[in-house]
Protein backbone atom coordinates (compact mmCIF):
# COMPACT_ATOMS: atom_id res chain seq x y z
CA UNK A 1 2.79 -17.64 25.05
CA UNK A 2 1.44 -16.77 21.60
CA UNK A 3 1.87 -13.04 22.46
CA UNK A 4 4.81 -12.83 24.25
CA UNK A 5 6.35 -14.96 21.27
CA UNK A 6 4.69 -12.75 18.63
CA UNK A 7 5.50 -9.69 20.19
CA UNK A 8 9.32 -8.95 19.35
CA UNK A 9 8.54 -10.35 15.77
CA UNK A 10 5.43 -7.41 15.72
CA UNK A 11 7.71 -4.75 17.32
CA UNK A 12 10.56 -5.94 14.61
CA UNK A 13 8.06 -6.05 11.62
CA UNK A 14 7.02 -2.06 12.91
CA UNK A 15 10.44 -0.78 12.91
CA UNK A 16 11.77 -2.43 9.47
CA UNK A 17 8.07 -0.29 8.21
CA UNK A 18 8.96 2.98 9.80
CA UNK A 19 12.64 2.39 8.29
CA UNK A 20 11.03 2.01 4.60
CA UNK A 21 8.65 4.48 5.24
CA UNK A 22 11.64 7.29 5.99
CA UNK A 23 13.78 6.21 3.29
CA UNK A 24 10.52 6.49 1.09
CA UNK A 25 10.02 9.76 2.16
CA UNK A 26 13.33 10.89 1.47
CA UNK A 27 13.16 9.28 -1.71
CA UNK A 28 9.97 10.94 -2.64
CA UNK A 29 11.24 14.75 -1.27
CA UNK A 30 14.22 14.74 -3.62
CA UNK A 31 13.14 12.39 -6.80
CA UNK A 32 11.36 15.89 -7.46
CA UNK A 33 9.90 18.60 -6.01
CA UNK A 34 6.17 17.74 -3.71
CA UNK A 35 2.97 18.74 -5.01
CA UNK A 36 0.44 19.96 -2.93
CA UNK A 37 -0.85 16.52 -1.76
CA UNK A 38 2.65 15.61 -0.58
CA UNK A 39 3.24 18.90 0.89
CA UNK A 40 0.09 18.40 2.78
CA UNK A 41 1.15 14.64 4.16
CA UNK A 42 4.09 16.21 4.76
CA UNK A 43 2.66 18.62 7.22
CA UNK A 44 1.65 16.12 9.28
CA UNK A 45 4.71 14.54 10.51
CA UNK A 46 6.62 14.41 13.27
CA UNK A 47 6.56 14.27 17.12
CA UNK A 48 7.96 15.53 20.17
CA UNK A 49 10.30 13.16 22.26
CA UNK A 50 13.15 13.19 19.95
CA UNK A 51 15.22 14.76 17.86
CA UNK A 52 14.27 13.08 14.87
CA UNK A 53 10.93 13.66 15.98
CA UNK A 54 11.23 17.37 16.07
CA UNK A 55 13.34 17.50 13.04
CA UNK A 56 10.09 16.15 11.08
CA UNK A 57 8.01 18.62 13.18
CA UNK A 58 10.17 21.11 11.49
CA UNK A 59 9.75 19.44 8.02
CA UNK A 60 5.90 19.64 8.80
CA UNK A 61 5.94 23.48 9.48
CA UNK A 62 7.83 24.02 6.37
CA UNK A 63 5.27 21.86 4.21
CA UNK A 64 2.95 24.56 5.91
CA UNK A 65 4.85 27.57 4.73
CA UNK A 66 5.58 27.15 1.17
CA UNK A 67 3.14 25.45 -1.65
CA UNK A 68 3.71 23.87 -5.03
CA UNK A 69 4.86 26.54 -7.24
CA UNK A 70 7.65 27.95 -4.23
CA UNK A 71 9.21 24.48 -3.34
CA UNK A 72 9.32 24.00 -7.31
CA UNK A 73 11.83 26.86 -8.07
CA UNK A 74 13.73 25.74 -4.82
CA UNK A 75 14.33 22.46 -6.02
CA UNK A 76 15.28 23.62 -9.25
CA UNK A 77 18.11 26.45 -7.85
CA UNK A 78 19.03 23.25 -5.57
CA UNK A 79 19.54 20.23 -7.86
CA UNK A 80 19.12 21.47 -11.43
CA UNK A 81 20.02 25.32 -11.98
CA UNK A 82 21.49 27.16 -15.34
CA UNK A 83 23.84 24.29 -16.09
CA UNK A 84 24.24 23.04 -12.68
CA UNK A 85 22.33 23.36 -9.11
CA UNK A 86 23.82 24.20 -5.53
CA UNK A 87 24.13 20.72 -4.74
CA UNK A 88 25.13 17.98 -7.32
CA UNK A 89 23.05 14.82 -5.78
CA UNK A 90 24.88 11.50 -7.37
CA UNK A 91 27.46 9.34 -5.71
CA UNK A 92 30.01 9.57 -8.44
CA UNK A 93 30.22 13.03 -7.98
CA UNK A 94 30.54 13.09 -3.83
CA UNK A 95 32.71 10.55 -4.00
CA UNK A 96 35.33 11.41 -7.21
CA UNK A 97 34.05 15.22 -8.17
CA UNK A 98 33.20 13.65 -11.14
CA UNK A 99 29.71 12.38 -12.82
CA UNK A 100 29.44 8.71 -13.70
CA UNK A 101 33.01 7.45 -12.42
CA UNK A 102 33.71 4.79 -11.21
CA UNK A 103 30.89 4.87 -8.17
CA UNK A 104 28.39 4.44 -10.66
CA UNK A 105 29.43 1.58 -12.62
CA UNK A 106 29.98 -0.48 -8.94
CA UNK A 107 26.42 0.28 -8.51
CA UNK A 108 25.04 -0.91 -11.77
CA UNK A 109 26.94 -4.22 -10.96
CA UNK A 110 25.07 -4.22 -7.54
CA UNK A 111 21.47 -3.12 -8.82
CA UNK A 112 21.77 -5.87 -11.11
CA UNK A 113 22.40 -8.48 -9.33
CA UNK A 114 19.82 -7.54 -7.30
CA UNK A 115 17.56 -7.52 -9.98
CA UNK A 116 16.77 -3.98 -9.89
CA UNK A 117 16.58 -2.38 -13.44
CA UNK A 118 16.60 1.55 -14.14
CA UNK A 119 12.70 2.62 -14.66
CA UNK A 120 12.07 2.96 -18.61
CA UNK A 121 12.05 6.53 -19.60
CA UNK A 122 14.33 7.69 -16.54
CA UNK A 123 17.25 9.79 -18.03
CA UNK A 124 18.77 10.16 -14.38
CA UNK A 125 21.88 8.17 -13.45
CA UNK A 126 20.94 5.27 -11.44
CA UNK A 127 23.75 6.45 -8.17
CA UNK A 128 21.05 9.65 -8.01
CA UNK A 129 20.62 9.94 -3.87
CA UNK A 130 16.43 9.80 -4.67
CA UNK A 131 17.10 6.38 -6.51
CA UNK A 132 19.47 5.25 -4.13
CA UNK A 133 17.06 6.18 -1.17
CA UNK A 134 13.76 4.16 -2.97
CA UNK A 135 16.48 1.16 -3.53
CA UNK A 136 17.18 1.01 0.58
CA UNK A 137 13.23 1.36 1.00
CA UNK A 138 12.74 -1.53 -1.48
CA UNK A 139 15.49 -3.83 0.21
CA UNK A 140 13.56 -3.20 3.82
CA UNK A 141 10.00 -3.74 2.64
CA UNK A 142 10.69 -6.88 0.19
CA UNK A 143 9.91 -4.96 -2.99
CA UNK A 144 13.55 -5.64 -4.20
CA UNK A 145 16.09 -7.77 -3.24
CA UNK A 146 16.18 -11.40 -2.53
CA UNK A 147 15.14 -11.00 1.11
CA UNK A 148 18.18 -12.60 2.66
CA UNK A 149 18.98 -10.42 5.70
CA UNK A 150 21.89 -8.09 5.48
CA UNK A 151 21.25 -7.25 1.80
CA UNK A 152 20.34 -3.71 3.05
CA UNK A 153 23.63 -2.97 4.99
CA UNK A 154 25.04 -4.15 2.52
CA UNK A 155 23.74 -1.46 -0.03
CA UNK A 156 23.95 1.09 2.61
CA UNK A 157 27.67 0.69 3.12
CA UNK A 158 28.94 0.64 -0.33
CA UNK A 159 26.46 3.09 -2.00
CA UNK A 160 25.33 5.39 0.93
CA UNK A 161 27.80 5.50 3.81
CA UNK A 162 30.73 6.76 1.72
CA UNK A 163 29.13 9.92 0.74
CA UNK A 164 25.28 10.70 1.69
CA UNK A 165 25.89 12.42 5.41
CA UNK A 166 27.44 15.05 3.70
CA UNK A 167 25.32 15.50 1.36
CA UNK A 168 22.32 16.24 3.74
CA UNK A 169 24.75 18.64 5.80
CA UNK A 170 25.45 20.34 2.30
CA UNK A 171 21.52 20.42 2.02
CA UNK A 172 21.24 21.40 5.33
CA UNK A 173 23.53 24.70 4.97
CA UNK A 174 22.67 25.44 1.07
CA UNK A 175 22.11 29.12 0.42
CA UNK A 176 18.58 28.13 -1.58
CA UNK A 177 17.30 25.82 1.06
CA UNK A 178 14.26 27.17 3.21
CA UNK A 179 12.13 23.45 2.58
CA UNK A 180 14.98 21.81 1.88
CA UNK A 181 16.94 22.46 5.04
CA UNK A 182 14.69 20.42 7.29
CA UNK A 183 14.46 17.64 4.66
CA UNK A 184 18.68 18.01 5.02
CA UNK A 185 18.20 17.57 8.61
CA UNK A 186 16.10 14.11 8.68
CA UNK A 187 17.98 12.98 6.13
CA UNK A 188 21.61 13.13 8.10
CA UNK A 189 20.03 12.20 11.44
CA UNK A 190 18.41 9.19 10.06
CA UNK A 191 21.57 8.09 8.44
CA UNK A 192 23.03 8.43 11.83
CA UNK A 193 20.45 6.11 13.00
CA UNK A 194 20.70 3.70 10.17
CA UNK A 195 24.45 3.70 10.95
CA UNK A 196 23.91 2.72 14.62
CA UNK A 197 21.51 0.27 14.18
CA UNK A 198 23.58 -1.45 11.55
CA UNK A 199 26.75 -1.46 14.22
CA UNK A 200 24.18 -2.86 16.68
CA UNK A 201 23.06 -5.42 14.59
CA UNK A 202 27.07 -6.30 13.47
C-alpha cells in the first residue's frame, strides 16, 4: 500500500526534477557561453524515443563539434555583437521592440514579490530569457518562490508565454547559430511541452 501510494508522488517528484533540470540547462546555455566542462555534460544528453530526446542528441553532437573558444565568438555574434547581436534576448524587446518597457517593470513587480532580488554585480536586465529561465527552474525546485502550487504557471504565462517560442525559432534559424541552433530547438519544444502540461494541469 506504501508503494502503490508513494509511487505517483515519486513519479511526480521525478518529473517536477527533469522540468528544473531543462530550464536549468537552458538557463545555463544562454546566461553565457559553456566552457569546456559544460560542453562536455552537454555531450552527454539526450535519447532516442522522442523528439525532445533527439533534439538533445543533437545538442550533444554539437557540444562534440565545437570547444570553448568557437562557441565563445558564436555567442558573442548571437547576443552581444558591435553594438547589438543577431538576436536581442529580453522580454521588453520581443514584446514592444523596445529595451526596458513596460515588460520589464511588470516583472520587477513579480520577482519581488516573490522575493527574488537581481544577483549583486549583474548589469543585465532582470526580463533577460537566461534569468527568466533560472527563475522558472527556481519556482519548480523550491529555491524561489513560496511553494504554493501554480506560482510557476503563473510566471510562465506572464513573463515567458508572450514572447519566448519565438525567440528559440529566431535562435533556431539565426545566420550565426551552428551550437546554438539545437539549443533553439530544445528550447521551443520544451516550451511546447511546458505549455501542454500547464493546459493539462488547468
Amino acid at each position: 500500500m506504501n508503494e502503490a501510494a508513494n509511487g505517483p508522488i515519486e513519479q511526480r517528484d521525478e518529473v517536477e526534477a527533469l522540468r528544473a533540470v531543462t530550464w536549468r540547462l537552458l538557463a545555463r546555455l544562454l546566461a553565457a557561453p559553456p566552457d569546456a566542462a559544460t560542453l562536455d555534460a552537454v555531450a552527454k544528453l539526450g535519447e532516442p524515443g522522442s523528439e525532445l530526446g533527439e533534439a538533445l542528441q543533437a545538442l550533444a553532437a554539437a557540444a562534440r563539434e565545437t570547444d570553448p573558444e568557437r562557441v565563445g565568438e558564436e555567442y558573442h555574434d548571437l547576443f552581444i555583437g558591435v553594438g547589438r547581436g543577431e538576436l536581442v534576448p529580453y522580454a521588453s524587446y520581443y514584446r514592444t521592440g523596445f529595451l526596458n518597457e513596460r515588460p520589464l517593470a511588470e516583472l520587477r513587480v513579480d520577482l519581488a514579490a516573490l522575493g527574488i532580488a537581481r544577483a549583486a554585480g549583474n548589469p543585465e536586465p532582470e526580463d533577460h530569457v537566461a534569468s527568466l529561465c533560472e527563475v522558472m527552474a527556481g519556482l519548480i525546485d523550491g529555491r524561489f518562490g513560496s511553494g504554493r502550487p501554480g506560482e510557476d504557471q503563473r510566471f510562465f504565462n506572464r513573463h515567458l508565454a508572450p514572447w519566448v517560442g519565438r525567440f528559440f525559432a529566431d535562435l533556431e534559424g539565426a545566420r550565426a547559430a551552428r551550437f546554438y541552433r539545437p539549443v533553439g530547438t530544445v528550447g521551443r519544444l520544451y516550451v511546447e511541452i511546458e505549455r501542454a502540461g500547464f493546459r493539462l494541469a488547468a
